[in-house]
N, C-alpha and C. Protein backbone atom coordinates (compact mmCIF):
# COMPACT_ATOMS: atom_id res chain seq x y z
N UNK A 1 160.50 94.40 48.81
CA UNK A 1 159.79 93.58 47.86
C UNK A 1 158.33 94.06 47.82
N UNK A 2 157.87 94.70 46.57
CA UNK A 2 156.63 94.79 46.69
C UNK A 2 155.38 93.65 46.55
N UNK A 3 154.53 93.89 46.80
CA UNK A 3 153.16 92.96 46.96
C UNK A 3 152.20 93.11 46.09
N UNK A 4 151.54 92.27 45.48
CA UNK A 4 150.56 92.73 44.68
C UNK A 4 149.30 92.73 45.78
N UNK A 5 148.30 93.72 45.34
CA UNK A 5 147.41 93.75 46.01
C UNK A 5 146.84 94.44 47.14
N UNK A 6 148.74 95.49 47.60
CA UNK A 6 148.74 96.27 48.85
C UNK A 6 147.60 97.22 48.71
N UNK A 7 147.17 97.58 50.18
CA UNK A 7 145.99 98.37 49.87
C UNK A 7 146.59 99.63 50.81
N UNK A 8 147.82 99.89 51.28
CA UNK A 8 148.50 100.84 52.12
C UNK A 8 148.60 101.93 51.46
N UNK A 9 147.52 102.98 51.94
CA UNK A 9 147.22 104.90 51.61
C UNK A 9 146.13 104.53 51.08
N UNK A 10 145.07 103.28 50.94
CA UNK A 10 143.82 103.80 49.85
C UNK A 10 143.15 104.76 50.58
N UNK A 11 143.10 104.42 51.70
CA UNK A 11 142.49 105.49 52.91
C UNK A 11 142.85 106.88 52.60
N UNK A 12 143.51 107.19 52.17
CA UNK A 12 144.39 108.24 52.40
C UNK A 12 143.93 108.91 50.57
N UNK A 13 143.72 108.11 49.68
CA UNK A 13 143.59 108.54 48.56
C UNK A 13 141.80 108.75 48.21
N UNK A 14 141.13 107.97 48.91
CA UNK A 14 139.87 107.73 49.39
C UNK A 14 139.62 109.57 49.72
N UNK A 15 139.94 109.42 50.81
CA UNK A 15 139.77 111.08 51.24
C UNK A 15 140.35 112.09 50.68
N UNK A 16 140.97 111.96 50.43
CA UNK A 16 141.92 113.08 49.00
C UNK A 16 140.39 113.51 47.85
N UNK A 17 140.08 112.23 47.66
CA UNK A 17 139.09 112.43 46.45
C UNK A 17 137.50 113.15 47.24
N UNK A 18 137.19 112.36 48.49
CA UNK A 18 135.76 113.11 49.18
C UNK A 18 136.25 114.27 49.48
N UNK A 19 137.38 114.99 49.69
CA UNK A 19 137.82 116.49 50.25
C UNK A 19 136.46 117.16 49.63
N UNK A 20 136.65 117.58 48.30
CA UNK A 20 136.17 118.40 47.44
C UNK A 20 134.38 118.30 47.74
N UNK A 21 133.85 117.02 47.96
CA UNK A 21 132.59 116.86 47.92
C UNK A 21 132.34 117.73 49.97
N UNK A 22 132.86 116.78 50.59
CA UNK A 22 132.44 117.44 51.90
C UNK A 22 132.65 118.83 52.00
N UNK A 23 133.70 119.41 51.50
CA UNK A 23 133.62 120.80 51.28
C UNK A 23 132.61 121.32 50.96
N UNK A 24 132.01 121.00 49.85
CA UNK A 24 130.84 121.87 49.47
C UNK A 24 129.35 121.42 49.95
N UNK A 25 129.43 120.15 50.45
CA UNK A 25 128.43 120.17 51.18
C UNK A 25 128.31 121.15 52.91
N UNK A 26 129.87 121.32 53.22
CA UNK A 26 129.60 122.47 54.41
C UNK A 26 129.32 123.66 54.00
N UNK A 27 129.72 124.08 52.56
CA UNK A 27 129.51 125.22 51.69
C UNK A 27 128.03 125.61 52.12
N UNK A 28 127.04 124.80 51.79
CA UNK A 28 126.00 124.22 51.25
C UNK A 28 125.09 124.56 52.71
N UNK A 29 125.71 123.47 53.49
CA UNK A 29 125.08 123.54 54.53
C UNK A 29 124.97 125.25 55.42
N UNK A 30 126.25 125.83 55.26
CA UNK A 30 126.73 127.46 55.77
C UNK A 30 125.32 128.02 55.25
N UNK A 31 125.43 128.19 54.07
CA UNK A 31 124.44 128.62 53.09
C UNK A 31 122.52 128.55 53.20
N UNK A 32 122.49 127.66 53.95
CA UNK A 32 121.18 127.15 54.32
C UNK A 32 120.92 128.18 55.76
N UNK A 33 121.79 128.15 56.49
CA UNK A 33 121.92 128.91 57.96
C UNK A 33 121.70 129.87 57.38
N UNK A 34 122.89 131.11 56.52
CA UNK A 34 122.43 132.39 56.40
C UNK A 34 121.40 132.53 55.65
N UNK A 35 121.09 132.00 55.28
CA UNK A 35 119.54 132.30 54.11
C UNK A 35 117.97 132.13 55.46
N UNK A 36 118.41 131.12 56.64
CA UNK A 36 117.67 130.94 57.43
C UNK A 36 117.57 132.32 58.75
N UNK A 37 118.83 132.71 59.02
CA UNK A 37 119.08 133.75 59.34
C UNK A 37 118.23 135.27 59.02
N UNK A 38 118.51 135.09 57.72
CA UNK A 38 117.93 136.02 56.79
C UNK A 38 115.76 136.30 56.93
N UNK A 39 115.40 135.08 57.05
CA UNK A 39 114.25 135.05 57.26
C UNK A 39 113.58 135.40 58.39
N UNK A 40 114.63 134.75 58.93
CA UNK A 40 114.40 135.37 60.91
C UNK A 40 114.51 136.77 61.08
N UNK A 41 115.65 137.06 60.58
CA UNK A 41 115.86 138.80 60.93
C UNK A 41 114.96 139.03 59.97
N UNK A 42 114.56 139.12 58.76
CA UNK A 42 113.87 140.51 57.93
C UNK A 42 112.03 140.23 58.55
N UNK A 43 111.44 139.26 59.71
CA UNK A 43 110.25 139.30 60.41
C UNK A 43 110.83 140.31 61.51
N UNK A 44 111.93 140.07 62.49
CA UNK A 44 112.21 141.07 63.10
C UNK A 44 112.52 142.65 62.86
N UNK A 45 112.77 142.86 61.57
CA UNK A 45 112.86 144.28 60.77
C UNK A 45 112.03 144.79 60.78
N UNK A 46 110.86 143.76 60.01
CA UNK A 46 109.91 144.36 59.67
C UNK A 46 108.81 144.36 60.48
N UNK A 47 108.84 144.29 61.91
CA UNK A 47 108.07 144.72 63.02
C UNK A 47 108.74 145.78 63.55
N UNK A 48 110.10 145.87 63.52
CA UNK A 48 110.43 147.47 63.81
C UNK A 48 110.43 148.29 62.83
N UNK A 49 110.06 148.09 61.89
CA UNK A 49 109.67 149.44 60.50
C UNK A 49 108.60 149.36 60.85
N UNK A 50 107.46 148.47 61.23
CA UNK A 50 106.27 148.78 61.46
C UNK A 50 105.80 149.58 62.94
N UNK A 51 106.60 149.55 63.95
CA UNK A 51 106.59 149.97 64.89
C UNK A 51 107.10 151.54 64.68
N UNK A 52 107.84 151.54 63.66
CA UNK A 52 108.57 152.93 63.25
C UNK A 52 107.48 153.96 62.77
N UNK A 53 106.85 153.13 61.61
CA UNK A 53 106.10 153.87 60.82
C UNK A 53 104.51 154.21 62.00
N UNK A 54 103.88 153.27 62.11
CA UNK A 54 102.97 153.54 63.27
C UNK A 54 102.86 155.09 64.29
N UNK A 55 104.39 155.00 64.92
CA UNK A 55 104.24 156.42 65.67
C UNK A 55 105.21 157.00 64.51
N UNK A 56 105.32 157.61 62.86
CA UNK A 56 105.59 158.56 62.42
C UNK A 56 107.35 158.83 62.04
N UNK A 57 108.05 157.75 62.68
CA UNK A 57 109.36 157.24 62.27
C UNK A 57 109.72 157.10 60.90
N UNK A 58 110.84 156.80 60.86
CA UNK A 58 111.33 155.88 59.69
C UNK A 58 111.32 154.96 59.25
N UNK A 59 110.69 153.95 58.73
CA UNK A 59 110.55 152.85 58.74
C UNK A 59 111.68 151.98 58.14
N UNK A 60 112.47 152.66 57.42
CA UNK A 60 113.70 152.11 56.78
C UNK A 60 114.92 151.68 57.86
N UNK A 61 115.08 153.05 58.52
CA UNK A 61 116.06 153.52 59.51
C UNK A 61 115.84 152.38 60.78
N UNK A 62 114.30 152.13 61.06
CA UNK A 62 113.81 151.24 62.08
C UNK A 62 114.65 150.11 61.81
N UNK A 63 114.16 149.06 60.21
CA UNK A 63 114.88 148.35 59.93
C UNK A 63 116.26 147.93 60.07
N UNK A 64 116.94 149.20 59.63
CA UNK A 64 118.31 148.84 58.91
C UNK A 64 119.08 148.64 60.26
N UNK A 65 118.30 149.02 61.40
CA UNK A 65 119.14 149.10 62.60
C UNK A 65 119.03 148.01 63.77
N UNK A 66 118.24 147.36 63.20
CA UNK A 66 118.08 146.04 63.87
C UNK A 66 118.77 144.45 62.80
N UNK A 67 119.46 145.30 61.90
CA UNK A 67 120.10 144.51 60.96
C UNK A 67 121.58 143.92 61.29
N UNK A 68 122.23 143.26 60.90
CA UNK A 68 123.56 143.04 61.10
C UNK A 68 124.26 143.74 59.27
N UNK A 69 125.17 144.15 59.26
CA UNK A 69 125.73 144.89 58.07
C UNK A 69 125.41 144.03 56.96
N UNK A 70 126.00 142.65 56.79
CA UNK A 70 125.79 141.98 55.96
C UNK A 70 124.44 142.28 54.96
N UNK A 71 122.90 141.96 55.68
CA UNK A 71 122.02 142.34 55.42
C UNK A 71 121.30 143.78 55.23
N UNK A 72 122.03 144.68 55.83
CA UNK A 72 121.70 145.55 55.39
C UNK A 72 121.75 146.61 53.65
N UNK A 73 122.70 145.80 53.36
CA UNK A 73 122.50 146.14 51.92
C UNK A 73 121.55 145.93 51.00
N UNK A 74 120.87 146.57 50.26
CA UNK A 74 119.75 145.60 49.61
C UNK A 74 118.20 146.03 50.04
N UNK A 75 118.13 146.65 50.94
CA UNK A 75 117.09 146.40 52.05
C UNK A 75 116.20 147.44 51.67
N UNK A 76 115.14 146.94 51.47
CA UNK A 76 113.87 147.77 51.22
C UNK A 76 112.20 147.85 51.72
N UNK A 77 112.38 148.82 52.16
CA UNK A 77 111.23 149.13 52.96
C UNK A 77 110.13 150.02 52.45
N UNK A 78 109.11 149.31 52.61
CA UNK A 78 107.80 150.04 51.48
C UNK A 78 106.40 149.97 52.17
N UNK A 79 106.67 151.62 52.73
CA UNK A 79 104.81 151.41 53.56
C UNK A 79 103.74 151.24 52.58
N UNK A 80 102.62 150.41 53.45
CA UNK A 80 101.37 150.17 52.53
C UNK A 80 100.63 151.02 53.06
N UNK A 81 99.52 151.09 52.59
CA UNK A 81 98.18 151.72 52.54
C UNK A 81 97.51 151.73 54.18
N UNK A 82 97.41 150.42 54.30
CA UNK A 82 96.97 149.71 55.75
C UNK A 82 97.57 150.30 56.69
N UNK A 83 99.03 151.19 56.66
CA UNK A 83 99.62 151.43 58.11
C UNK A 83 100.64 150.18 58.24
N UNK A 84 100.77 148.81 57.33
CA UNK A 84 101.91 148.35 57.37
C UNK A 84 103.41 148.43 56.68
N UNK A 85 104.16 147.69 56.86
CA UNK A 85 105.34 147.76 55.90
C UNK A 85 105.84 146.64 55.40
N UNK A 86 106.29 146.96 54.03
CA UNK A 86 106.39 145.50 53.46
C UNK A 86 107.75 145.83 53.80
N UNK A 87 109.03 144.35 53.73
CA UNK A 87 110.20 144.40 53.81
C UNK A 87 111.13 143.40 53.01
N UNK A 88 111.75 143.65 52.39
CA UNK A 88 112.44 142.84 51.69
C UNK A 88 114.09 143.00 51.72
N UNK A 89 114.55 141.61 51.72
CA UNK A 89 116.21 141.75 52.03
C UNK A 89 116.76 140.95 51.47
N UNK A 90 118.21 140.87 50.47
CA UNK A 90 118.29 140.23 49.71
C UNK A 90 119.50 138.71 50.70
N UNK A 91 119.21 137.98 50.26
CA UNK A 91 119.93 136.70 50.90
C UNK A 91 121.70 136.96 50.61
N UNK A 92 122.72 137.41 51.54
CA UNK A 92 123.80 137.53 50.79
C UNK A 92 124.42 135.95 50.83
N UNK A 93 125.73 135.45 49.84
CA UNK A 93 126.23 134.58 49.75
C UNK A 93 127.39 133.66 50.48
N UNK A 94 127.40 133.10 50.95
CA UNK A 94 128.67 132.22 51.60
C UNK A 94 129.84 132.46 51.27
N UNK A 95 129.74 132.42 49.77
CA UNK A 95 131.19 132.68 48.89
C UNK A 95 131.31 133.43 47.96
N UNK A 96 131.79 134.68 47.96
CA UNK A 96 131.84 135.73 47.12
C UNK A 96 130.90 136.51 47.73
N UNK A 97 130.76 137.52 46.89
CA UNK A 97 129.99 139.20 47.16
C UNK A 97 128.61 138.89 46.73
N UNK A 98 127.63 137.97 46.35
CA UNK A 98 126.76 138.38 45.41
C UNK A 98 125.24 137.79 46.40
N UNK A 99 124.03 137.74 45.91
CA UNK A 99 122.89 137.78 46.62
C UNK A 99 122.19 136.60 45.79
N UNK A 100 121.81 135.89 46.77
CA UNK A 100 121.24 134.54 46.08
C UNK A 100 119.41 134.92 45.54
N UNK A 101 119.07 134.88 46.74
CA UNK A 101 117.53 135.35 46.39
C UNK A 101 116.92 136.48 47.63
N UNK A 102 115.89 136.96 47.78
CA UNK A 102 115.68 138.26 48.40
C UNK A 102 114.07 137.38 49.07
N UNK A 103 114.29 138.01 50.75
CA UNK A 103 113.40 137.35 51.39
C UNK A 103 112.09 138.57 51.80
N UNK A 104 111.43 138.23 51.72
CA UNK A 104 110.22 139.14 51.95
C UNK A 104 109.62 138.81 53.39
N UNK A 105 109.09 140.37 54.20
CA UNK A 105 108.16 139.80 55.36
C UNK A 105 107.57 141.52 55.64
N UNK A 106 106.23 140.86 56.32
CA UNK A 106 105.42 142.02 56.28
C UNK A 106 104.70 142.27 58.20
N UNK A 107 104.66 143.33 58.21
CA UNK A 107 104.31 143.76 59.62
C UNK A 107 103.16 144.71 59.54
N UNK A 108 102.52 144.55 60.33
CA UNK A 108 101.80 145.79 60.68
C UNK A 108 101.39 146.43 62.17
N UNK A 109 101.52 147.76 62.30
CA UNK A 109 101.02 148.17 63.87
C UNK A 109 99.78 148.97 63.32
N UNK A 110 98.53 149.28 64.23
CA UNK A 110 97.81 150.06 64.21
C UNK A 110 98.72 151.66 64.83
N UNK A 111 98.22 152.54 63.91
CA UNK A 111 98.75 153.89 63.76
C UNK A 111 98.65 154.49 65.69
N UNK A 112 99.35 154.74 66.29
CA UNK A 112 99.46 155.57 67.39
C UNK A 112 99.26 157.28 67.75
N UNK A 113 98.07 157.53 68.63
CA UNK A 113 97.89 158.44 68.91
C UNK A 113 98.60 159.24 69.72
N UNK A 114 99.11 160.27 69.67
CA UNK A 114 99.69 160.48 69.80
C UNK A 114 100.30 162.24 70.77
């Protein structure tokens, strides 16, 4: 005999419907980490391109090797005038192949004698 009024699975239909939202808020949240990631490593890059370039290195090569693969695509390294290096790396994405926005950071060593 059914009942009017049963409320047996709303629970169950309740969460069926938030699936989709909490999903993309972990999406979301993932997304915040590697982009944070991203900022952290391309200051650490770009003190070893600057450490590179200083004693006469590579400054790219410095970089790309203190990188994890992900980030290394993209990656551009551009000595200045000063003896520093600018560095820029593009943010890759959570989901799919593509690059959200590109993080910039700058180093400098005084030139080494040598």
């Amino acid at each position: 005999m059914a009942r009017h009024g049963d409320d047996r699975g709303q629970a169950s239909v309740e969460l069926a419907g938030l699936l989709p939202l909490i999903a993309a808020l972990v999406v979301l949240l993932w997304q915040a980490v590697v982009a944070g990631q991203a900022v952290w490593l391309a200051g650490t890059a770009a003190r070893a391109a600057a450490r590179a370039e200083a004693v006469g290195g590579d400054p790219a090569a410095a970089a790309r090797a203190t990188l994890p693969p992900a980030l290394r695509r993209g990656l551009r390294a551009e000595p200045e005038p000063d003896g520093g290096v600018r560095l820029r790396l593009r943010v890759p994405t959570v989901v799919g192949d593509h690059r959200l926005v590109s993080v910039t950071a700058r180093a400098r060593f005084r030139p080494q004698e040598g």
